[in-house]
PDB file of N, CA and C in Angstrom:
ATOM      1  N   UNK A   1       8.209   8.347  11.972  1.00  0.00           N
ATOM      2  CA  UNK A   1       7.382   7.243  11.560  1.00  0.00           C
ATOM      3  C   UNK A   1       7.715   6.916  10.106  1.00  0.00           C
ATOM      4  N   UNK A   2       7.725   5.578   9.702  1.00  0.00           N
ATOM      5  CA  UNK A   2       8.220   5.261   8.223  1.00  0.00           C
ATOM      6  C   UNK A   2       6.902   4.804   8.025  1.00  0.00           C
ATOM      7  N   UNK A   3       6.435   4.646   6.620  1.00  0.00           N
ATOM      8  CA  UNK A   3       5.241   4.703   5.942  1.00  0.00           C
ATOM      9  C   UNK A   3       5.735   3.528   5.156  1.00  0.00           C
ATOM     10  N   UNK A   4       4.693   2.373   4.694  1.00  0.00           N
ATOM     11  CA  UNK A   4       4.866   1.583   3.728  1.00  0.00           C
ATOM     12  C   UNK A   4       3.573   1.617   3.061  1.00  0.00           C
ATOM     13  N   UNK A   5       3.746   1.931   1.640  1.00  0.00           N
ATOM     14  CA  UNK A   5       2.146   1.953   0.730  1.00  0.00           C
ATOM     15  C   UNK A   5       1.438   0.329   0.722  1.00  0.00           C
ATOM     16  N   UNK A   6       0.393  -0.349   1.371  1.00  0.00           N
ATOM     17  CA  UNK A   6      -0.307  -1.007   0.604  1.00  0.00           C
ATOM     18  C   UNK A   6      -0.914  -1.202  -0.459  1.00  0.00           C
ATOM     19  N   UNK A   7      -1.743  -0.389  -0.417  1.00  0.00           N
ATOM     20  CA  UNK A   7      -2.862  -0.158  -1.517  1.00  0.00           C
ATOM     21  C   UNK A   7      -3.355   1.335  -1.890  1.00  0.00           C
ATOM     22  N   UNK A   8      -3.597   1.733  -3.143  1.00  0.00           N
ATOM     23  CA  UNK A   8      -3.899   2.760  -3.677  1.00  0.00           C
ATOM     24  C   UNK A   8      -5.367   2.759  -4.422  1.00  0.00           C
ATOM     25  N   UNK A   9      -5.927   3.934  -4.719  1.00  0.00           N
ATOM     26  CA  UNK A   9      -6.652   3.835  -5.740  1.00  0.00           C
ATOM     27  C   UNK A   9      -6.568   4.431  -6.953  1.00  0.00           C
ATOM     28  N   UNK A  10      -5.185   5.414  -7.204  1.00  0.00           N
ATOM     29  CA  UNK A  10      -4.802   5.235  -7.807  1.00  0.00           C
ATOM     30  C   UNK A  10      -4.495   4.756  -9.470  1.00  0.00           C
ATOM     31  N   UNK A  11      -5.239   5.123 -10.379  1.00  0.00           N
ATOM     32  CA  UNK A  11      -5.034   4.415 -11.624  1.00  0.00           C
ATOM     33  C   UNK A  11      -3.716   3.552 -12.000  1.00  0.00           C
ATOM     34  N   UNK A  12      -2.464   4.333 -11.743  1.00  0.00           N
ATOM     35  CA  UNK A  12      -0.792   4.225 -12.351  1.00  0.00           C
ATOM     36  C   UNK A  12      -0.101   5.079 -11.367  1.00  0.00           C
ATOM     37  N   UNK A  13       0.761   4.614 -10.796  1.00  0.00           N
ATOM     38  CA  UNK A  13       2.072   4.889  -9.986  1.00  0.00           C
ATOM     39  C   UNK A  13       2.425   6.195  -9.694  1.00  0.00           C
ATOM     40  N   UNK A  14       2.184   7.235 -10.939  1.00  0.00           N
ATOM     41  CA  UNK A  14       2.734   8.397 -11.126  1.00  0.00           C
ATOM     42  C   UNK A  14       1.471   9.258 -10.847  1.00  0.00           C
ATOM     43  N   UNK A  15       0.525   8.822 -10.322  1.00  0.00           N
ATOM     44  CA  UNK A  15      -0.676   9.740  -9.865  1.00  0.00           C
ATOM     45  C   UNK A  15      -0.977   9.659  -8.312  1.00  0.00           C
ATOM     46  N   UNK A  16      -0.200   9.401  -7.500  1.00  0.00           N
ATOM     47  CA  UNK A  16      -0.479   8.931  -6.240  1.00  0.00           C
ATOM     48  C   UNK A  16      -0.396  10.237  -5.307  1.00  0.00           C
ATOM     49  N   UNK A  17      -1.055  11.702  -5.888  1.00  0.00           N
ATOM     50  CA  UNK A  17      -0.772  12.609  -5.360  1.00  0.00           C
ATOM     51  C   UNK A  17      -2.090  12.965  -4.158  1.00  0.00           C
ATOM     52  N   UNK A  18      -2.682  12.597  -4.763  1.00  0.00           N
ATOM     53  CA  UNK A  18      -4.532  13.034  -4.023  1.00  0.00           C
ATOM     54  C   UNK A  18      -5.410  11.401  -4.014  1.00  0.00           C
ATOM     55  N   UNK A  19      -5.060  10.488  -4.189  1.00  0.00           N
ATOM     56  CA  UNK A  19      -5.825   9.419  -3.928  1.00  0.00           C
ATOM     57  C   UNK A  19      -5.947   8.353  -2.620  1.00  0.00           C
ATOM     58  N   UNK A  20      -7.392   7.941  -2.527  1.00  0.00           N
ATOM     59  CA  UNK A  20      -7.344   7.500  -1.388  1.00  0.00           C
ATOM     60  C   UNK A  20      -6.276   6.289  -1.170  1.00  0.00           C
ATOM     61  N   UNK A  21      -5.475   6.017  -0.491  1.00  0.00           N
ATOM     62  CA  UNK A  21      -4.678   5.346   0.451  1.00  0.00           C
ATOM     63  C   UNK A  21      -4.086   4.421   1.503  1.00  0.00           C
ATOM     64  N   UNK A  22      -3.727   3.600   1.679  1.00  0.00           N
ATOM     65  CA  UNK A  22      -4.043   2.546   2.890  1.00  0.00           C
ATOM     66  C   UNK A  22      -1.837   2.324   3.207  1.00  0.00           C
ATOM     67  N   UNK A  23      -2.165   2.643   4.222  1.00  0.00           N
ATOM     68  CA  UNK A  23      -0.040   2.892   4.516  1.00  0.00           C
ATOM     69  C   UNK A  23      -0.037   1.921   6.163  1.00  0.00           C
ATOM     70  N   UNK A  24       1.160   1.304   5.505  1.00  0.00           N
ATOM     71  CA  UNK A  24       1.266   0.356   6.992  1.00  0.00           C
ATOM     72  C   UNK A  24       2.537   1.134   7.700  1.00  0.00           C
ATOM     73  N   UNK A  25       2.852   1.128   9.231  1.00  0.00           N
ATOM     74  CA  UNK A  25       3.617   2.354   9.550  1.00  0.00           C
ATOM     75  C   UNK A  25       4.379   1.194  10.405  1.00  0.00           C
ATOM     76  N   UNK A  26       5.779   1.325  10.453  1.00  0.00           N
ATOM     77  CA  UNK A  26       6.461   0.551  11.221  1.00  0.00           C
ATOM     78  C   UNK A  26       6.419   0.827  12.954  1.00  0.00           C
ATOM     79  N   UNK A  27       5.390   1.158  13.155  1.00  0.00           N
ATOM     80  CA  UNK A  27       4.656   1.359  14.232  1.00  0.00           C
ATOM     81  C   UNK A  27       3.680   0.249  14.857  1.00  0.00           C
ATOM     82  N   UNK A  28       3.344  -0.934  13.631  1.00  0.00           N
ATOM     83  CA  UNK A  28       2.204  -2.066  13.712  1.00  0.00           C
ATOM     84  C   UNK A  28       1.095  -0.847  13.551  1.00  0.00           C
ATOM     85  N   UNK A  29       0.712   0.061  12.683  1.00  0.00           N
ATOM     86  CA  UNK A  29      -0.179   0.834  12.659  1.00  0.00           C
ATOM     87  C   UNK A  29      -0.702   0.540  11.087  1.00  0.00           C
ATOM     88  N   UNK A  30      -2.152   1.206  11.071  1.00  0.00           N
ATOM     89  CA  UNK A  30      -2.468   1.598   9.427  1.00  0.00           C
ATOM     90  C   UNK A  30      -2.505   2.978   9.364  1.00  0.00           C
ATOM     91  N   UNK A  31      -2.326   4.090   8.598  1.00  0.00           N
ATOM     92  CA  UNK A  31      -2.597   4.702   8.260  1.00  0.00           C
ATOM     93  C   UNK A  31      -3.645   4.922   6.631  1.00  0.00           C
ATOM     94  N   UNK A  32      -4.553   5.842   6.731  1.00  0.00           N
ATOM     95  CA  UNK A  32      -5.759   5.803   5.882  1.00  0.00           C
ATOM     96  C   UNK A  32      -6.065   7.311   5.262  1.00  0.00           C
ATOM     97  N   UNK A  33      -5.336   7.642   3.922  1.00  0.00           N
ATOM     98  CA  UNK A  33      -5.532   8.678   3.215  1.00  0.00           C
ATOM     99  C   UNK A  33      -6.864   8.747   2.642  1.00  0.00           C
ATOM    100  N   UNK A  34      -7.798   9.591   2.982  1.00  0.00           N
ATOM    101  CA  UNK A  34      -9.015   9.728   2.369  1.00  0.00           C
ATOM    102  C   UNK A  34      -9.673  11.407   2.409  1.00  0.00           C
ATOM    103  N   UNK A  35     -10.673  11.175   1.955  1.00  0.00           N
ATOM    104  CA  UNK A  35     -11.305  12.505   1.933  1.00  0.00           C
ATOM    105  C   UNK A  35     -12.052  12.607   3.204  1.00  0.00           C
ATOM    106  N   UNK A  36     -11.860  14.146   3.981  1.00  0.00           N
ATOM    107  CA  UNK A  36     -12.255  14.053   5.168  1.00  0.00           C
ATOM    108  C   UNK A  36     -13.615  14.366   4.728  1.00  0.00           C
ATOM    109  N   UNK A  37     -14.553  13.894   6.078  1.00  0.00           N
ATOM    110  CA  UNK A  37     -15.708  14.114   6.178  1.00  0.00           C
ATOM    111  C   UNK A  37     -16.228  15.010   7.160  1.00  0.00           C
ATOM    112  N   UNK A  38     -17.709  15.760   7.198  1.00  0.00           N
ATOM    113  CA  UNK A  38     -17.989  16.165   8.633  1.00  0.00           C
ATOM    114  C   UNK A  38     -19.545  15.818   8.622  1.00  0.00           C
ATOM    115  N   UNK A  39     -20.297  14.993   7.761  1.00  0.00           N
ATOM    116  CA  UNK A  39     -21.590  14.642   7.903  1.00  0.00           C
ATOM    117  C   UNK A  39     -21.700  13.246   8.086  1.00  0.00           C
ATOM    118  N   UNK A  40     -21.014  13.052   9.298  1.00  0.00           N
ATOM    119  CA  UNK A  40     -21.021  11.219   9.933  1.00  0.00           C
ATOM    120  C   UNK A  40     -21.794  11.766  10.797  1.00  0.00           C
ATOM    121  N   UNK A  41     -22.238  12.401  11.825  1.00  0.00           N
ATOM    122  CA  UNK A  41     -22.983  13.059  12.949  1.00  0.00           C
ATOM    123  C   UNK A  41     -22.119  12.269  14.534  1.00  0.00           C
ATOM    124  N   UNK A  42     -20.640  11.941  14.415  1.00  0.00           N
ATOM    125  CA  UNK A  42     -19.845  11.342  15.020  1.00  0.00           C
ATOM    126  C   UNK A  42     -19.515  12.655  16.454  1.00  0.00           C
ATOM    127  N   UNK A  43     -19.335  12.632  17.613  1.00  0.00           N
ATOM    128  CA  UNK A  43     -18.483  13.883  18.117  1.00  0.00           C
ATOM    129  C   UNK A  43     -17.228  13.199  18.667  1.00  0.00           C
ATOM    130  N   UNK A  44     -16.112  14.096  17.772  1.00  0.00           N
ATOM    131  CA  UNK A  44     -14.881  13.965  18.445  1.00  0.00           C
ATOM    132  C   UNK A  44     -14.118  14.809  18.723  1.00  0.00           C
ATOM    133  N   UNK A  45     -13.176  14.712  19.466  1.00  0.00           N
ATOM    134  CA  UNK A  45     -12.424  15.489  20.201  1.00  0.00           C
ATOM    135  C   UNK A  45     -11.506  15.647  19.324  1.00  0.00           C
ATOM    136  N   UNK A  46     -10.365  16.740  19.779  1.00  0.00           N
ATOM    137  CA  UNK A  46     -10.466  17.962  18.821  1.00  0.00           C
ATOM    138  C   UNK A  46      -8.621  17.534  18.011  1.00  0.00           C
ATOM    139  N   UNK A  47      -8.018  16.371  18.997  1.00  0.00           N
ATOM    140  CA  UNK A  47      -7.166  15.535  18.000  1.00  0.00           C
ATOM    141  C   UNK A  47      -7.488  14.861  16.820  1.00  0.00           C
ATOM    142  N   UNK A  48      -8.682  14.219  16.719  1.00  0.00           N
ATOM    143  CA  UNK A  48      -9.021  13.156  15.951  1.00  0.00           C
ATOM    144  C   UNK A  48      -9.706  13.543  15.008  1.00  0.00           C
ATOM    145  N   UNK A  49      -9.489  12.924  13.810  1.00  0.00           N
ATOM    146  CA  UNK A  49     -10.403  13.065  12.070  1.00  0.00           C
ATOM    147  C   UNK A  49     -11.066  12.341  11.874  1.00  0.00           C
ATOM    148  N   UNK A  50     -12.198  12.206  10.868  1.00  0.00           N
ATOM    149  CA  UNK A  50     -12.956  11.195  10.091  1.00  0.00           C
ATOM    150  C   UNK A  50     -12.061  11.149   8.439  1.00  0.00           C
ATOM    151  N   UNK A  51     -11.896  10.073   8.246  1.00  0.00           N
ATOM    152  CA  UNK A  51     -11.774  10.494   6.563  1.00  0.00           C
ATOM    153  C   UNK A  51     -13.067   8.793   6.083  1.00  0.00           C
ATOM    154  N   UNK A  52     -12.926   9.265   4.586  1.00  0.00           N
ATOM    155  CA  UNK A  52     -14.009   8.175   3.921  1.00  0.00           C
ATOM    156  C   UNK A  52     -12.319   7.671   2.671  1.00  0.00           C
ATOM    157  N   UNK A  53     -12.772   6.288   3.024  1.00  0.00           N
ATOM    158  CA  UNK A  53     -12.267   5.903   1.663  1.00  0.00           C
ATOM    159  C   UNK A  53     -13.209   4.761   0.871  1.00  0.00           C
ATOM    160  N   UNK A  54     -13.064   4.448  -0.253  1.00  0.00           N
ATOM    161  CA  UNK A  54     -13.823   3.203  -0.815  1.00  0.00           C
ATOM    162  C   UNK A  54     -13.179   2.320  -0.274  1.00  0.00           C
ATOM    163  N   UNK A  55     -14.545   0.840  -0.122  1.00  0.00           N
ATOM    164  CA  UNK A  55     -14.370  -0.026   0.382  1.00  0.00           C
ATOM    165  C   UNK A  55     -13.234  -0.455  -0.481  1.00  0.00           C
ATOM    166  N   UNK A  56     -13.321  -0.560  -1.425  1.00  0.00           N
ATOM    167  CA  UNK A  56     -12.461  -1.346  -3.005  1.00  0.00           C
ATOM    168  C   UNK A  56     -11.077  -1.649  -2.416  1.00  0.00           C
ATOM    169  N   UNK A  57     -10.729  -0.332  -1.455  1.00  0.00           N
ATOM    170  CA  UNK A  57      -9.216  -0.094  -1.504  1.00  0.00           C
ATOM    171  C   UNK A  57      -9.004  -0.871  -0.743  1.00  0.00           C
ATOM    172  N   UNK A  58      -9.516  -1.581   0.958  1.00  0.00           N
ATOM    173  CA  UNK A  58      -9.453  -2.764   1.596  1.00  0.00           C
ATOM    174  C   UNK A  58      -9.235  -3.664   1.416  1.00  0.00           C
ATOM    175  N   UNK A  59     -10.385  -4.207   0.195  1.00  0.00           N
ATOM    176  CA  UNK A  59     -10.746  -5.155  -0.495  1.00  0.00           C
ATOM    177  C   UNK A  59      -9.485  -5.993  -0.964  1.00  0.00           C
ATOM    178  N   UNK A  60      -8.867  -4.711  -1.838  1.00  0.00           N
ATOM    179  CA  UNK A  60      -7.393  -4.620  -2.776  1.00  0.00           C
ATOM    180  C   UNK A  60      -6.492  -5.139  -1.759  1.00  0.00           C
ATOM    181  N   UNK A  61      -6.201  -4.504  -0.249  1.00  0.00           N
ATOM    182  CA  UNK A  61      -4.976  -4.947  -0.193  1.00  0.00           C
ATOM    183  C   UNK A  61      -5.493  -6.306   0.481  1.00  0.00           C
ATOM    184  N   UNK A  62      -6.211  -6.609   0.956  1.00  0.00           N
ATOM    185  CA  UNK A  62      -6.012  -7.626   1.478  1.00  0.00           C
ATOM    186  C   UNK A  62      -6.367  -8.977   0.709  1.00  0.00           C
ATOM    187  N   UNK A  63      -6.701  -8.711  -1.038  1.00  0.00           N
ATOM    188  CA  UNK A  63      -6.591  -9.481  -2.006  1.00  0.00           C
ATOM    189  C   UNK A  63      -5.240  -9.815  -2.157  1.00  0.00           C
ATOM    190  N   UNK A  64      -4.242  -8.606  -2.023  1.00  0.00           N
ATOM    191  CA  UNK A  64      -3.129  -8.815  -2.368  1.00  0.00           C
ATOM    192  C   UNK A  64      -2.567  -9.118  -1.445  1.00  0.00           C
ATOM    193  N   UNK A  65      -2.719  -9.631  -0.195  1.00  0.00           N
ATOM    194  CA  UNK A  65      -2.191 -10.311   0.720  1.00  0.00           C
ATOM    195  C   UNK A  65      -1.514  -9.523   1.927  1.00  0.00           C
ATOM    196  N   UNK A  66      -1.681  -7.745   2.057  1.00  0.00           N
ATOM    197  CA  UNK A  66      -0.575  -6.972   2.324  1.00  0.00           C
ATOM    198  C   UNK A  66      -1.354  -6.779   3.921  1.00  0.00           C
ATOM    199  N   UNK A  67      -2.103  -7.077   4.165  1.00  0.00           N
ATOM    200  CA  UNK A  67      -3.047  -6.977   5.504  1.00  0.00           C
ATOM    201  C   UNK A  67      -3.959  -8.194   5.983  1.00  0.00           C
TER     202      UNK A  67
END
């Protein structure tokens, strides 16, 4: 799978180690780096994650036209 960065949150370029994330995958997919959660009260099966990101980061790419 190839990864393309949309949007970060990120301050500057060179910190993109632990921040939440938004990656378009040449798959027609998104992928969504965030902090996982386990107090959504959601049940899922035992492939699948929750993560949280700020709204902001949405916001961002699709200000910037990338979604």
């Amino acid at each position: 799978m190839k990864l393309r960065m949309l949007a970060t949150e990120c301050p500057n370029a060179c910190d993109k180690k632990d921040c939440p994330t938004l990656y378009a995958t040449d798959r027609g997919t998104l992928l969504v780096r965030g902090d996982r959660t386990d107090d959504h009260g959601l049940t899922l099966p035992a492939h699948e994650d929750v993560v949280e990101i700020p709204l902001s980061l949405i916001k961002k790419a699709i200000a910037d036209g990338l979604i």
